[in-house]
N, C-alpha and C. Protein backbone atom coordinates (compact mmCIF):
# COMPACT_ATOMS: atom_id res chain seq x y z
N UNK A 1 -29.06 61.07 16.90
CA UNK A 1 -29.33 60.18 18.01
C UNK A 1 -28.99 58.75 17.59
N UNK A 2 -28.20 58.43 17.93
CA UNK A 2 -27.55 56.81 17.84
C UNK A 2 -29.10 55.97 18.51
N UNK A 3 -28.89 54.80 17.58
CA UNK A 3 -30.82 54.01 17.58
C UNK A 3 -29.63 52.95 18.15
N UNK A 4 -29.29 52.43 18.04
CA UNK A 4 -28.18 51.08 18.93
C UNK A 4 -26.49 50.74 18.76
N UNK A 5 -26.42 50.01 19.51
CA UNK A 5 -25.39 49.77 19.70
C UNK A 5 -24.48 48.80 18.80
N UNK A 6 -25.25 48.33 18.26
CA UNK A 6 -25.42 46.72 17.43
C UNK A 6 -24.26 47.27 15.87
N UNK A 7 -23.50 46.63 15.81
CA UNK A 7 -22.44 47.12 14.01
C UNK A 7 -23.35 45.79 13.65
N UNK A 8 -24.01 45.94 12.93
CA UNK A 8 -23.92 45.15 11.82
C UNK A 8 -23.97 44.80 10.27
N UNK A 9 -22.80 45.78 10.05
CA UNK A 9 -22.18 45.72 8.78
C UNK A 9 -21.79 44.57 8.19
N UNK A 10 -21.11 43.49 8.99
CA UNK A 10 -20.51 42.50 8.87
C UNK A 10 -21.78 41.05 8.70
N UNK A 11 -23.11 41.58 9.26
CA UNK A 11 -24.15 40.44 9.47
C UNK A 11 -24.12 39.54 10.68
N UNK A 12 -24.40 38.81 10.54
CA UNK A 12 -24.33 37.42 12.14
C UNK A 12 -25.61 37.44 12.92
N UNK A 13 -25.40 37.21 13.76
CA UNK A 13 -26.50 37.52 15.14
C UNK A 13 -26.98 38.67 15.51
N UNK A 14 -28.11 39.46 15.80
CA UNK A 14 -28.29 40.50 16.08
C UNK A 14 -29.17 40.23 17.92
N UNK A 15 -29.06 41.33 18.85
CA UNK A 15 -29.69 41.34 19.69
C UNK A 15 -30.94 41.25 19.81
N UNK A 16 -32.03 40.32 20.70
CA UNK A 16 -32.99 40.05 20.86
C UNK A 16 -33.88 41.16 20.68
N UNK A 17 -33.63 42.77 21.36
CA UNK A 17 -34.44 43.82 21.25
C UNK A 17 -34.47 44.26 19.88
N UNK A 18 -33.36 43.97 18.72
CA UNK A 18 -33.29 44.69 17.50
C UNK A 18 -34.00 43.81 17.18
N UNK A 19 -34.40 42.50 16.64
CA UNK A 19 -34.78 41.75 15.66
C UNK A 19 -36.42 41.89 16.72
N UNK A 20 -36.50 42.22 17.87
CA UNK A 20 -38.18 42.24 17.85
C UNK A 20 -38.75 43.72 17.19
N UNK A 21 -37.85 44.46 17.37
CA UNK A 21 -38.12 45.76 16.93
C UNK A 21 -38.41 45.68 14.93
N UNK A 22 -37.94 44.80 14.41
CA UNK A 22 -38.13 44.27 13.07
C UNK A 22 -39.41 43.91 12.83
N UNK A 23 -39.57 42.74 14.13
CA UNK A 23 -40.86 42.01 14.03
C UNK A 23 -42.21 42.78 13.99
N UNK A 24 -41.81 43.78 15.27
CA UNK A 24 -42.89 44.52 15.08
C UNK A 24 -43.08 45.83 13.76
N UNK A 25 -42.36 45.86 13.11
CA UNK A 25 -42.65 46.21 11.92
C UNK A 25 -43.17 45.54 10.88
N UNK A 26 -42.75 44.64 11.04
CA UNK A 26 -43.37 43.65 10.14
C UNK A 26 -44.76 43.47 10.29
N UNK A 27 -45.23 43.34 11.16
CA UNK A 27 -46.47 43.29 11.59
C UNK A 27 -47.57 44.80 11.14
N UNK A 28 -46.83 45.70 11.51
CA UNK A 28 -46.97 47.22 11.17
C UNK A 28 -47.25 47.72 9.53
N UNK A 29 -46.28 46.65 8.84
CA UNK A 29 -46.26 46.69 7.56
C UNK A 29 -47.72 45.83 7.29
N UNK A 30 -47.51 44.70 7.75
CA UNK A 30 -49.18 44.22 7.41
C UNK A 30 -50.06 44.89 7.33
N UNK A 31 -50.36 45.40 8.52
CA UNK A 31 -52.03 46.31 8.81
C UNK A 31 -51.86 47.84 8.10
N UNK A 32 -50.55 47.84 7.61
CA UNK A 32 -50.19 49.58 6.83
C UNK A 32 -51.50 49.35 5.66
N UNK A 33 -52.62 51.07 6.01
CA UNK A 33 -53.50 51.08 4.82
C UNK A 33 -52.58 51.69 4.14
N UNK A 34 -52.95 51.95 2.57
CA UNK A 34 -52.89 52.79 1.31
C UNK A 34 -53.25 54.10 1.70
N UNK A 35 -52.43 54.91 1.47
CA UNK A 35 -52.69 56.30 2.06
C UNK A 35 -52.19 56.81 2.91
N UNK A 36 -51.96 56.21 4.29
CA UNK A 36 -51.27 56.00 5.70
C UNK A 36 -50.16 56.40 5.41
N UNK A 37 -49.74 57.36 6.90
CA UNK A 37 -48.09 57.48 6.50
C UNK A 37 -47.38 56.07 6.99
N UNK A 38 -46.48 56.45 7.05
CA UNK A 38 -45.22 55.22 7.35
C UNK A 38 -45.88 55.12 8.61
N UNK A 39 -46.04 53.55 9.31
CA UNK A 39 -45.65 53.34 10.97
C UNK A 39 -44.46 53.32 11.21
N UNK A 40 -45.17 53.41 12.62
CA UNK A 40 -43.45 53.29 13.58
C UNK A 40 -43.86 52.42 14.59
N UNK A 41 -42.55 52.38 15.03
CA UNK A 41 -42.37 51.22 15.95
C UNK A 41 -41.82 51.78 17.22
N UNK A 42 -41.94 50.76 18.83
CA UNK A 42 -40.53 51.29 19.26
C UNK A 42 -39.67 50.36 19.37
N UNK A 43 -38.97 51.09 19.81
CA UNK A 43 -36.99 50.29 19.38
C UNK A 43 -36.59 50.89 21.16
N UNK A 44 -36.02 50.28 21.83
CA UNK A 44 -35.88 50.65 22.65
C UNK A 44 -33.77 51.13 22.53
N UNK A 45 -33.67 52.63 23.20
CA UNK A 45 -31.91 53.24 23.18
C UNK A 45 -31.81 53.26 24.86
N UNK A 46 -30.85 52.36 25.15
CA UNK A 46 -30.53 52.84 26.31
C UNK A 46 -31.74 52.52 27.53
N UNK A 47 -32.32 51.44 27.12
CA UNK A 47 -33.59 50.99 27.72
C UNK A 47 -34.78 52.15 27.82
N UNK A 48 -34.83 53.16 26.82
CA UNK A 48 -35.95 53.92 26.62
C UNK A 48 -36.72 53.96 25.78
N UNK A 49 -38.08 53.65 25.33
CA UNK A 49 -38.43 53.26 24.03
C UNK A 49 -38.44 54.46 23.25
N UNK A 50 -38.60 54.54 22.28
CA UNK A 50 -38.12 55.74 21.04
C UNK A 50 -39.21 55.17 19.91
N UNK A 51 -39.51 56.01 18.93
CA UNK A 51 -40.39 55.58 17.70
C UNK A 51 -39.60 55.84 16.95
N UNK A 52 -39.62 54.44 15.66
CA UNK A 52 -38.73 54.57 14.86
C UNK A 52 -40.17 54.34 13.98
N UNK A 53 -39.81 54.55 12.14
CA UNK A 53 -40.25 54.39 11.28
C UNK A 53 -40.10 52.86 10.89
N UNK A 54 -40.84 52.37 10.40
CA UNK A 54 -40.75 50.82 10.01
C UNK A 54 -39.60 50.42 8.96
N UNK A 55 -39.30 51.75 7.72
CA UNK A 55 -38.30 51.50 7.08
C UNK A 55 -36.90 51.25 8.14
N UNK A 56 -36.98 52.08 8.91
CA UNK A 56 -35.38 52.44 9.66
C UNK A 56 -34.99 51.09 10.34
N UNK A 57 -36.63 50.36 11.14
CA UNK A 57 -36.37 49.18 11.95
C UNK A 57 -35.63 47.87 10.59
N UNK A 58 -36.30 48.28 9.36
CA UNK A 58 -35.09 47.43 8.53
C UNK A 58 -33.75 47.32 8.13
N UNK A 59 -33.29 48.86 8.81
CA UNK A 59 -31.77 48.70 8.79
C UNK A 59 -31.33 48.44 9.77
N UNK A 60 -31.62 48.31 11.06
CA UNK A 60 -31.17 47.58 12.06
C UNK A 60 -30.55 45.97 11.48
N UNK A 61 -31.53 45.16 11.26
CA UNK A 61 -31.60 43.74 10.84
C UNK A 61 -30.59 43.54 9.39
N UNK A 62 -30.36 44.73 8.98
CA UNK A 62 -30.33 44.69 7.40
C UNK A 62 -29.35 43.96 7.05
N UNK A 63 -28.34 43.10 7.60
CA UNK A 63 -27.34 41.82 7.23
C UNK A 63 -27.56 41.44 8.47
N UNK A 64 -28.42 40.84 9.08
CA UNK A 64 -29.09 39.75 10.16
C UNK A 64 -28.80 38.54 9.30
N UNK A 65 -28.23 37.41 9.54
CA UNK A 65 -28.31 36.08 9.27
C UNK A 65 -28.94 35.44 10.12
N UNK A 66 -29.99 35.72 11.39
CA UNK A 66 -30.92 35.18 11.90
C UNK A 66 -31.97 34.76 11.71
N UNK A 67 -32.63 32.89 11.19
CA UNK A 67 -33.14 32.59 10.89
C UNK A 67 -35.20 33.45 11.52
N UNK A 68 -35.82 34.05 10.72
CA UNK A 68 -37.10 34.62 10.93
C UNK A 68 -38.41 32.99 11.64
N UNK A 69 -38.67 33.52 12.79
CA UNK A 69 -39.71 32.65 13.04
C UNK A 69 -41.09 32.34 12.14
N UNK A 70 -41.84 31.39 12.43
CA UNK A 70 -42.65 30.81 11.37
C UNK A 70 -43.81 32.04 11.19
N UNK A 71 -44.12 32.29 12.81
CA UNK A 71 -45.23 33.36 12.26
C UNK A 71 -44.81 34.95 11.49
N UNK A 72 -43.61 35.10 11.43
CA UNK A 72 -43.17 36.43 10.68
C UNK A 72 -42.90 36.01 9.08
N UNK A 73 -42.50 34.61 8.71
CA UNK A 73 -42.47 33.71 7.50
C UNK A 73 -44.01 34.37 6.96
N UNK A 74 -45.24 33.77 8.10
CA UNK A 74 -46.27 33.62 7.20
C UNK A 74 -46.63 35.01 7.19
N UNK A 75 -46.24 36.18 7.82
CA UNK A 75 -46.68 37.63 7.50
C UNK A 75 -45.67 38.00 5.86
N UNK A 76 -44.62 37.38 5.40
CA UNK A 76 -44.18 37.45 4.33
C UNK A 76 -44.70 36.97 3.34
N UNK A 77 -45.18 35.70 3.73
CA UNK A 77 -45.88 34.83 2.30
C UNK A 77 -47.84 35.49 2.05
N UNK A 78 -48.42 36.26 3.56
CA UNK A 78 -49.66 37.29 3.16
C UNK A 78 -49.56 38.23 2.37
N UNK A 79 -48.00 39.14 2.85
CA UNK A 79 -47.97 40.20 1.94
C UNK A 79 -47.17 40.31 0.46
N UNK A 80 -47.58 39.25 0.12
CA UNK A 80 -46.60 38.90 -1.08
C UNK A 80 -44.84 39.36 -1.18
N UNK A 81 -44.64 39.80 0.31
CA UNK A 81 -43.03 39.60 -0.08
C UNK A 81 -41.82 38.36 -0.25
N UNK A 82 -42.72 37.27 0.19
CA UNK A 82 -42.06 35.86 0.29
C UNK A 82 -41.60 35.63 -1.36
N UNK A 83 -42.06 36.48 -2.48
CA UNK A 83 -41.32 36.03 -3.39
C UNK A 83 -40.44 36.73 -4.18
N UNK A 84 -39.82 38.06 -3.18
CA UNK A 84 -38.46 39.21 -3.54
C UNK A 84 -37.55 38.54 -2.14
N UNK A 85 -38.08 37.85 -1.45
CA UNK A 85 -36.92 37.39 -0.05
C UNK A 85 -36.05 36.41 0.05
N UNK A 86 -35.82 35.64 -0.58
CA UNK A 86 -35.17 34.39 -1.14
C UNK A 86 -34.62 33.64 0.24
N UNK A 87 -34.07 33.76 0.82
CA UNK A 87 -33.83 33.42 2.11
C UNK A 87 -34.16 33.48 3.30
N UNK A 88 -34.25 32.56 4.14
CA UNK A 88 -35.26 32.76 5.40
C UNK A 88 -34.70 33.50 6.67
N UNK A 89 -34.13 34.77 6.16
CA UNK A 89 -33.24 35.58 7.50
C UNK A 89 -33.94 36.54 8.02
N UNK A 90 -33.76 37.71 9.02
CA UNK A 90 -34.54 39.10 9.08
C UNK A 90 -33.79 39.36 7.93
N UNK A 91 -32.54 39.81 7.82
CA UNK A 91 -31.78 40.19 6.67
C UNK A 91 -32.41 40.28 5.31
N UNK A 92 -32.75 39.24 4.73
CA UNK A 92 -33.28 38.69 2.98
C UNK A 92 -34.45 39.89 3.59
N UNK A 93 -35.18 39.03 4.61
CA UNK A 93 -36.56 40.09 4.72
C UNK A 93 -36.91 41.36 4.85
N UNK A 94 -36.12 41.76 5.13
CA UNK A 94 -35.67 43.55 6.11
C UNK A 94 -35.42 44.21 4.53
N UNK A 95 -34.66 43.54 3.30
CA UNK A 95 -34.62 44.07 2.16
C UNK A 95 -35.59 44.01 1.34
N UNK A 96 -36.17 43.26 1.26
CA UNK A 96 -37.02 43.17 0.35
C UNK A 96 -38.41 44.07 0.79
N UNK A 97 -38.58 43.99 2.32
CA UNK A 97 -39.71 44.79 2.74
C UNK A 97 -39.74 46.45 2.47
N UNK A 98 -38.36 47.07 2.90
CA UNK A 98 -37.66 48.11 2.41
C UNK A 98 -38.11 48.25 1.12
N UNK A 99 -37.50 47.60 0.44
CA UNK A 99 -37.89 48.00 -1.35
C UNK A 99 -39.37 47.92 -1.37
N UNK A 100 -39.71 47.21 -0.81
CA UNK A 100 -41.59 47.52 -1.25
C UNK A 100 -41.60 49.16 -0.51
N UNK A 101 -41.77 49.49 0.39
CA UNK A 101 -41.74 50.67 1.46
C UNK A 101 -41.94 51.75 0.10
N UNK A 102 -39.86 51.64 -0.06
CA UNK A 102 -39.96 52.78 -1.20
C UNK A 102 -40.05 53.08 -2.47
N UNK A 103 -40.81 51.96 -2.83
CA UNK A 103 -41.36 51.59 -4.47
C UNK A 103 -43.37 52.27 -4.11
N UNK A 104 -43.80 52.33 -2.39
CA UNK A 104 -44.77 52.53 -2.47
C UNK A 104 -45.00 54.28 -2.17
């Protein structure tokens, strides 16, 4: 099942629905207990919402050069990923959150 439409292999701009679909992982990742399986999110295909896993919503974004708003900044600098993210993109963030994911 194709999750979007979006190539972004190349990086740049991503669509407003992909990078909220990030956000709300991000958020997801916050409140994730120890123990818990993975959340999910939805991501909307074709204007239908769908549940994705929080890792997957990071490959959407995953070469996003779209600067991350302040309140998703400060959900990085709570969960101590603000210091594997080096740059203030979904992109930097979407990787580094990932590697925590599957290091946990």
């Amino acid at each position: 099942m194709p999750t979007h439409h979006y190539g972004n292999r190349r990086g740049g701009h991503c669509p407003g629905h992909i990078r909220d679909a990030f956000l709300a992982a991000l958020d997801a990742y916050q409140q994730w207990e120890d123990g818990e399986p993975e959340p999910t999110v939805e991501f909307e295909v074709n204007y239908e919402p769908q549940p994705i896993a929080i890792s997957k919503a990071c490959g959407l974004v995953w070469n996003c050069s779209d600067i991350l708003p302040n309140d998703a900044w400060q959900i990085l600098e709570d969960t101590d990923l603000i210091e594997t993210v080096g740059r203030r993109t979904y992109g930097a963030a979407a990787r580094a959150m990932h590697a925590r994911i599957r290091a946990a």
